[in-house]
Protein backbone atom coordinates (compact mmCIF):
# COMPACT_ATOMS: atom_id res chain seq x y z
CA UNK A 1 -116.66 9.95 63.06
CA UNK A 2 -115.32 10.78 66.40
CA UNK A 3 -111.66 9.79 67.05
CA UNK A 4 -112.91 7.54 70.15
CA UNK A 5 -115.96 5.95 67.91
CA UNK A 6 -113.31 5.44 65.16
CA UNK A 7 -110.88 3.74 67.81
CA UNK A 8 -114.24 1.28 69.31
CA UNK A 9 -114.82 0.53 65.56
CA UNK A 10 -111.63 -1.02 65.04
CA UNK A 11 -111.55 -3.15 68.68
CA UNK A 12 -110.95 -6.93 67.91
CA UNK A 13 -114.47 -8.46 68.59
CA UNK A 14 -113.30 -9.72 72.00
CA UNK A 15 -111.89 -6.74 73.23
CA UNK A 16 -115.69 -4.67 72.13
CA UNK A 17 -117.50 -7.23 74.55
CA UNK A 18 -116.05 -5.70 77.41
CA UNK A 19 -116.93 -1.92 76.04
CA UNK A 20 -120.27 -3.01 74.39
CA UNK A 21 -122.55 -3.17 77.55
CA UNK A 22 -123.19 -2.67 80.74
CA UNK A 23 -122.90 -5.97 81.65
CA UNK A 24 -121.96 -6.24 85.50
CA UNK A 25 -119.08 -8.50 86.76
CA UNK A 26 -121.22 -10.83 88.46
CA UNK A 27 -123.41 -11.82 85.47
CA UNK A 28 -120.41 -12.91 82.89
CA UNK A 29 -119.11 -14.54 85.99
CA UNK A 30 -122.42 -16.52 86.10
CA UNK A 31 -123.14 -17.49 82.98
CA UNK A 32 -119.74 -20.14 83.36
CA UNK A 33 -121.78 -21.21 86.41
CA UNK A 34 -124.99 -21.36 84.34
CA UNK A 35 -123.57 -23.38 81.25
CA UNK A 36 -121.76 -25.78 83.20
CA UNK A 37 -125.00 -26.53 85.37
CA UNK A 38 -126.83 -28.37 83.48
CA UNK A 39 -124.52 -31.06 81.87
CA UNK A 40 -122.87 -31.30 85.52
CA UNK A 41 -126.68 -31.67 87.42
CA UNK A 42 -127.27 -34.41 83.82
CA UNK A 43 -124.26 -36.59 84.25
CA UNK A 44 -124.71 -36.37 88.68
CA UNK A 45 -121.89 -36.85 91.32
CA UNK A 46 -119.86 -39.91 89.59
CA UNK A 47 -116.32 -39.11 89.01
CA UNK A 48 -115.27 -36.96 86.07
CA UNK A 49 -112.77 -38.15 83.38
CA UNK A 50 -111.56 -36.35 80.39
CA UNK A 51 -114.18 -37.13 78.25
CA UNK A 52 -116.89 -35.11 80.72
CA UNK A 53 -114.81 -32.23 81.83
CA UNK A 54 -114.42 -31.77 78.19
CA UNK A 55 -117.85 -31.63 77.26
CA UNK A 56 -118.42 -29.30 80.05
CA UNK A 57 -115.82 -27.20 78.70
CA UNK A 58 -117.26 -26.96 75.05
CA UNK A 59 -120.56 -26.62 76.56
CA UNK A 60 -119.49 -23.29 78.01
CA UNK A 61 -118.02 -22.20 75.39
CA UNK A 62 -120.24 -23.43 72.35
CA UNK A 63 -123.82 -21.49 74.86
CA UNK A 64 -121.14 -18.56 75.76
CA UNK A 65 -120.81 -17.56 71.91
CA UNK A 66 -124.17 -18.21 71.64
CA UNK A 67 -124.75 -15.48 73.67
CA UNK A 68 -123.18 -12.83 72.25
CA UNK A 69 -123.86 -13.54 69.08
CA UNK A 70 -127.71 -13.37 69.97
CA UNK A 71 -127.27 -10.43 71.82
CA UNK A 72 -125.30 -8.79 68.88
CA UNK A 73 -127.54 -9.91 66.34
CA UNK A 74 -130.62 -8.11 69.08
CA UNK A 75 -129.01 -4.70 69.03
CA UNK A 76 -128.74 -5.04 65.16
CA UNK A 77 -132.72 -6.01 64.64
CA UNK A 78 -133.79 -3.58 67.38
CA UNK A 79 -131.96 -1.19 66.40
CA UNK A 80 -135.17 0.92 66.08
CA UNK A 81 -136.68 0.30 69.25
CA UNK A 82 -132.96 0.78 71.45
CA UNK A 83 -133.01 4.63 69.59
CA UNK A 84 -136.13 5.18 71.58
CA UNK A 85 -135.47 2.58 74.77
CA UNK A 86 -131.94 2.21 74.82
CA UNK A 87 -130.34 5.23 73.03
CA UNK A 88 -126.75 4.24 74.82
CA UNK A 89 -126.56 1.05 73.30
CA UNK A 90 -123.78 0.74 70.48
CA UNK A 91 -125.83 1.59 67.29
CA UNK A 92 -128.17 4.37 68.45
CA UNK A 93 -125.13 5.70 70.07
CA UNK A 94 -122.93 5.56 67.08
CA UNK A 95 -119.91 3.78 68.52
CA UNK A 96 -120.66 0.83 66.30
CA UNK A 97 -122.12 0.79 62.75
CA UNK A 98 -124.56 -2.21 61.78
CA UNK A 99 -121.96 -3.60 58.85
CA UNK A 100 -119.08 -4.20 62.18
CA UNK A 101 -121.45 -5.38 64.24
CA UNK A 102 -122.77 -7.85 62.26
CA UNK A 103 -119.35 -9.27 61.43
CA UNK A 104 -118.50 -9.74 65.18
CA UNK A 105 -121.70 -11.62 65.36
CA UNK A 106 -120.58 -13.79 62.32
CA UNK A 107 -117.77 -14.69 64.27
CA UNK A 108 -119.34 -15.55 67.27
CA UNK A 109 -121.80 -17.99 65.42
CA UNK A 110 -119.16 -19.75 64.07
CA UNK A 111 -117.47 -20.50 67.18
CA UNK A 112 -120.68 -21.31 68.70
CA UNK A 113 -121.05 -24.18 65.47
CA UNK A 114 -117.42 -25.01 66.47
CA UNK A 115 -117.55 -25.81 69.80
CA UNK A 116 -121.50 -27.31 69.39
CA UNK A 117 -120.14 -30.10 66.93
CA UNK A 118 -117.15 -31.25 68.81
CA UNK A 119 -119.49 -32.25 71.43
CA UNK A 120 -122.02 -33.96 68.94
CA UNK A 121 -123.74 -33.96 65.93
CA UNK A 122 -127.24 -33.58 67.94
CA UNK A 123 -125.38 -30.10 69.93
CA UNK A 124 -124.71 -28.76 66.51
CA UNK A 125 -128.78 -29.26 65.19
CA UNK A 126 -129.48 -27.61 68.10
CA UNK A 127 -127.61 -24.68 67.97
CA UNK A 128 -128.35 -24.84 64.19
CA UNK A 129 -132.40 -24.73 64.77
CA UNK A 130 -131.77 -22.20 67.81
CA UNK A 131 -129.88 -19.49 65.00
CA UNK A 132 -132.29 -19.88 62.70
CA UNK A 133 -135.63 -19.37 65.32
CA UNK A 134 -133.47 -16.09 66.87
CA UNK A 135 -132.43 -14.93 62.83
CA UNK A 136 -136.07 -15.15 61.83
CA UNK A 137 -137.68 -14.05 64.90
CA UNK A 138 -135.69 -11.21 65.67
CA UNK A 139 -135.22 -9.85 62.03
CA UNK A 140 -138.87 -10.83 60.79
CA UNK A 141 -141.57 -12.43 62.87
CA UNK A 142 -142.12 -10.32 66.20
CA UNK A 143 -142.98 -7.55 63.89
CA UNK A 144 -144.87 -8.88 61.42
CA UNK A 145 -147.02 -11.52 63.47
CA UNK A 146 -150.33 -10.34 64.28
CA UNK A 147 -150.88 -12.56 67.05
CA UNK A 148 -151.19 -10.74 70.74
CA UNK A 149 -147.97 -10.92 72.60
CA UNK A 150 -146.16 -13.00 70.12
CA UNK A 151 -142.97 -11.49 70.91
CA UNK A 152 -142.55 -12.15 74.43
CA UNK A 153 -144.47 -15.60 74.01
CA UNK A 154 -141.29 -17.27 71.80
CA UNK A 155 -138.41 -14.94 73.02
CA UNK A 156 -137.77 -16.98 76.35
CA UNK A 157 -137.58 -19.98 73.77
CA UNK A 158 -133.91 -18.66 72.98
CA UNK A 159 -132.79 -19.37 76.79
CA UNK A 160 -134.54 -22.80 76.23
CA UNK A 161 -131.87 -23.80 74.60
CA UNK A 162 -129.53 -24.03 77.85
CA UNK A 163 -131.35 -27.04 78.94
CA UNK A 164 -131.69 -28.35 76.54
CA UNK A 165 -128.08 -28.64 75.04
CA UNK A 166 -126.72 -29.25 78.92
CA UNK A 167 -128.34 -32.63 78.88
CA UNK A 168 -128.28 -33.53 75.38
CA UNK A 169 -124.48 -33.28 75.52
CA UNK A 170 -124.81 -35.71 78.43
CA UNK A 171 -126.23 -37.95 75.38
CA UNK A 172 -130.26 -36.60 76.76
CA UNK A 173 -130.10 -38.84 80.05
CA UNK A 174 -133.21 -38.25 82.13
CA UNK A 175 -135.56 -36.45 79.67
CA UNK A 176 -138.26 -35.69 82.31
CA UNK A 177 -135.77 -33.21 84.67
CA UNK A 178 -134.91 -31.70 81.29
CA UNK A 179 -138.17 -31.09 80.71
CA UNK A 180 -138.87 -29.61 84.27
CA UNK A 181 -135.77 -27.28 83.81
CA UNK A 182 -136.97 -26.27 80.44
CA UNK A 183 -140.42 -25.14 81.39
CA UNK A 184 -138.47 -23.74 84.92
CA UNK A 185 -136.26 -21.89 82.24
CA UNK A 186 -139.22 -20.68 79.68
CA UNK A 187 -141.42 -18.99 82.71
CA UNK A 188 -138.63 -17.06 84.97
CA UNK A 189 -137.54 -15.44 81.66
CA UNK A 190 -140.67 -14.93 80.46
CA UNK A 191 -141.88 -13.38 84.09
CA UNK A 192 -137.95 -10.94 83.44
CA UNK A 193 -139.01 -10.24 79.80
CA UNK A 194 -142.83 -9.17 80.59
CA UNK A 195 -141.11 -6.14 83.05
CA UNK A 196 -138.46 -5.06 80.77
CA UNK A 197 -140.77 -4.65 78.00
CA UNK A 198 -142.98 -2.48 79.74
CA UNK A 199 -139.99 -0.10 80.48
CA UNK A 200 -139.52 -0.54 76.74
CA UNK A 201 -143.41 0.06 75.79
CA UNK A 202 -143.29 3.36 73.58
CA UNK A 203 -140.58 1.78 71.56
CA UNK A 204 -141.80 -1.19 70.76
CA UNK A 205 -145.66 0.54 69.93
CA UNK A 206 -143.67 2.57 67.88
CA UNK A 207 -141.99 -0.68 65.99
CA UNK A 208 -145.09 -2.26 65.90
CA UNK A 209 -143.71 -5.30 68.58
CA UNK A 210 -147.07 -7.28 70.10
CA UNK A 211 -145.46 -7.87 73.79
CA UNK A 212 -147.81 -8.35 76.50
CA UNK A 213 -147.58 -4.87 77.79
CA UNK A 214 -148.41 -3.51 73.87
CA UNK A 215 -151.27 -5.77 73.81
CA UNK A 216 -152.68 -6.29 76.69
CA UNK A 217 -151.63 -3.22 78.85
CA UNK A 218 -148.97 -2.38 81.51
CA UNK A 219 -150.76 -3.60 84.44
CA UNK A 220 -151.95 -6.82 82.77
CA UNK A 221 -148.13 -7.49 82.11
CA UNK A 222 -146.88 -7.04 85.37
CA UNK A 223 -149.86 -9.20 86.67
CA UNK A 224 -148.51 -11.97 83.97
CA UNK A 225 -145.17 -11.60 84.95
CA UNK A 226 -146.00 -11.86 88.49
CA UNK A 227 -148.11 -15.18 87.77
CA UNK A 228 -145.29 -16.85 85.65
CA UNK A 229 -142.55 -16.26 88.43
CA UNK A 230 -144.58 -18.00 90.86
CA UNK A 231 -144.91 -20.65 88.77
CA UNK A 232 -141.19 -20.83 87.91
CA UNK A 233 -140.45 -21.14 91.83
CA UNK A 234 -143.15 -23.96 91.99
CA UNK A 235 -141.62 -25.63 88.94
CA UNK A 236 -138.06 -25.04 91.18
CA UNK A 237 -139.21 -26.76 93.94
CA UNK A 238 -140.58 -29.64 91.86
CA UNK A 239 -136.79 -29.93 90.38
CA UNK A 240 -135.48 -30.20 93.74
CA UNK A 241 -137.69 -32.95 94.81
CA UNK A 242 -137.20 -34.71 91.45
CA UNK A 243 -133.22 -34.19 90.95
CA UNK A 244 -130.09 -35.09 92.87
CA UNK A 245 -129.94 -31.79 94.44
CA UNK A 246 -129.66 -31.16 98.23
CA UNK A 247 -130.91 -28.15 100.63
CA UNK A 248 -127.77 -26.47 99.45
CA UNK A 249 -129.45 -25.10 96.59
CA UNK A 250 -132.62 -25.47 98.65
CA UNK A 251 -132.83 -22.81 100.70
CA UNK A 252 -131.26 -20.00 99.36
CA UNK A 253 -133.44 -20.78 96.10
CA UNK A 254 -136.82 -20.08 98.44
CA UNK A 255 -134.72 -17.01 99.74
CA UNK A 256 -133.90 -15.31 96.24
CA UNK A 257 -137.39 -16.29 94.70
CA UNK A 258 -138.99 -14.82 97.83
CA UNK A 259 -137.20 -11.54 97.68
CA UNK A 260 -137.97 -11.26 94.34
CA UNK A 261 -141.30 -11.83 94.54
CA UNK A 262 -141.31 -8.84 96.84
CA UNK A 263 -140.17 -6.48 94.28
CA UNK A 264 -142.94 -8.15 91.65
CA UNK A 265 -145.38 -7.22 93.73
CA UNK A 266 -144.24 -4.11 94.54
CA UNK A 267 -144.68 -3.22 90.32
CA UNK A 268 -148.48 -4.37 90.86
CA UNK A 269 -148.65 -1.84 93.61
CA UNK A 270 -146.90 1.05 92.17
CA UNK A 271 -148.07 4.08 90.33
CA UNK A 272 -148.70 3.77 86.71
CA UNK A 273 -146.82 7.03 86.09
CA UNK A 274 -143.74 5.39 88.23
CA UNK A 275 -143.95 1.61 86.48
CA UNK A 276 -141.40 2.60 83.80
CA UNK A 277 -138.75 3.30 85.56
CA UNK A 278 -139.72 1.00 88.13
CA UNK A 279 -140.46 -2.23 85.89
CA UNK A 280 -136.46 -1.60 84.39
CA UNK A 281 -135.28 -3.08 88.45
CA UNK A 282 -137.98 -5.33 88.26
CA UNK A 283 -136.89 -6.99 85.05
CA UNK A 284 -132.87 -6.87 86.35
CA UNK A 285 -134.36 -8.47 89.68
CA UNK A 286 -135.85 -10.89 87.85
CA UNK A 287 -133.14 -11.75 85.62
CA UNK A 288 -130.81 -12.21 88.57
CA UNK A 289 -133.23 -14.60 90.23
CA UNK A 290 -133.17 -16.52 86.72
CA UNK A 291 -129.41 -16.51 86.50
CA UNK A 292 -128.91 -17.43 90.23
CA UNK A 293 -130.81 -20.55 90.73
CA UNK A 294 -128.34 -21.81 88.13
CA UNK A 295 -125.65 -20.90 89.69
CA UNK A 296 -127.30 -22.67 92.52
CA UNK A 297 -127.32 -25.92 90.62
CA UNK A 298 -123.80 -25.44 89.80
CA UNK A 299 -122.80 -25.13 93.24
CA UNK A 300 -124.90 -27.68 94.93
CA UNK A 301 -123.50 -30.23 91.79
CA UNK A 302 -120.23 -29.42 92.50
CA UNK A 303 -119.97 -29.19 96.33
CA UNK A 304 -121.92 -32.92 96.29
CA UNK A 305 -119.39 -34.35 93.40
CA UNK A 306 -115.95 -33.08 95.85
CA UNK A 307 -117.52 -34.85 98.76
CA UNK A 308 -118.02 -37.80 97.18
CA UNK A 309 -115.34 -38.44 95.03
CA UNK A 310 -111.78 -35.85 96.13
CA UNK A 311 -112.74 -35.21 99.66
């Protein structure tokens, strides 16, 4: 081993994060914005006491572990598919072995249990039944379930789980706009994962991962993907109506989802010999668009709660 693979190996776990990927600012900036959304846009504009900013606090931090220790655990299980998709990535490049990596994401989990059940016992199920689903289905199921697509059909279920535990920590007021959010949630990262996995299409053929561009073709999935991001902007809109929150997170939501739709199309248009490459923007465009309506929600949430309460 390499004296600089031998120095990443022995990183503290925190310190790796910021050498693992090639994660830009912006996004780990956003997913504080993201995890603090949904309790804030739950509880609405009264006044905050101790009590809420706290949960908002563990609520970040509990989905923030979460994170990387789902992303971790990803690298680990795909570890076949990144040698072929994503050769740079920690394993395939040899800066981290699998036996490291899997204790950082140990560590992680824990916290994530941690922070889950000072909120509430309900938090910790959830993150409980969200480890095992991403455990089984990354390690086992996507590539030994026969049915067409199956990967990409329950791998948005994983960001499901942001919704889900934003309101339940609120104690699961106003079950209907969680539902809206979660289906909002399930389809614009389902329409980001359909792209990136037809940039990833030899590996996962290879693997024997059913994703909808290994089962149903490359231009079928970018027709799908293109078809579930409308329908995430539609399901946007409906949250708007439905929910406390003003043209503030309005307009520039119709902005972002209309630029992106743009690019969407664009992969319908494009060469098959260029989609590859191509679909890998698509997928980060996508993503972005995801991430951003979020932050959207956070800001809206938060400009409406100074107004009304410190202003």
């Amino acid at each position: 081993m390499s004296s600089n693979k031998l120095h990443i190996s022995k990183m503290r776990p925190f310190a790796f994060i910021s050498h693992w990927r090639s994660l830009p600012a912006y996004e780990m900036i956003s997913y504080v914005f993201m995890y603090a959304s949904v309790p804030m846009l739950a509880y609405g504009i009264n006044p905050y006491d101790w009590l809420i900013t706290k949960i908002i606090i563990l609520t970040i931090l509990s989905l923030y572990c979460g994170f990387f220790a789902t992303l971790i655990w990803n690298d680990i299980t795909d570890v076949d598919i990144d040698t072929i998709a994503h050769p740079d990535r920690p394993i395939p490049s040899g800066r981290m072995n699998t036996r490291k990596f899997f204790s950082i994401a140990v560590l992680f989990s824990i916290l994530t249990f941690v922070f889950a059940y000072l909120i509430s016992f309900w938090c910790l199920v959830i993150v409980g039944i969200s480890a095992l689903f991403v455990t089984f289905h990354n390690k086992y199921l996507k590539k030994i379930i026969k049915i067409p697509a199956y990967s990409e059909i329950f791998t948005p279920l994983q960001w499901v789980v942001v919704p889900v535990f934003g309101f339940i920590a609120m104690e699961g007021s106003n079950l209907q706009n969680m539902v809206l959010l979660v289906l909002f949630t399930y389809f614009a990262d389902a329409a980001h994962d359909l792209p990136e996995g037809i940039h990833d299409v030899d590996g996962d053929r290879k693997s024997g991962v059913r994703t909808y561009a290994t089962s149903f073709g490359e231009i079928n999935a970018a027709r799908i993907s293109f078809t579930m991001l409308i329908i995430s902007g539609i399901l946007g809109i409906i949250i708007y109506i439905r929910t406390i929150l003003t043209p503030i997170f309005l307009i520039p939501f119709i902005c972002i989802w209309g630029y992106t739709i743009f690019y969407s199309f664009k992969l319908l248009k494009i060469n098959k010999s260029q989609m590859h490459d191509f679909s890998a923007l698509v997928g980060r465009k996508i993503f972005n668009y995801f991430l951003f309506i979020y932050d959207l929600i956070f800001l809206d949430v938060l400009i409406q709660l100074l107004y009304n309460n410190y202003l």
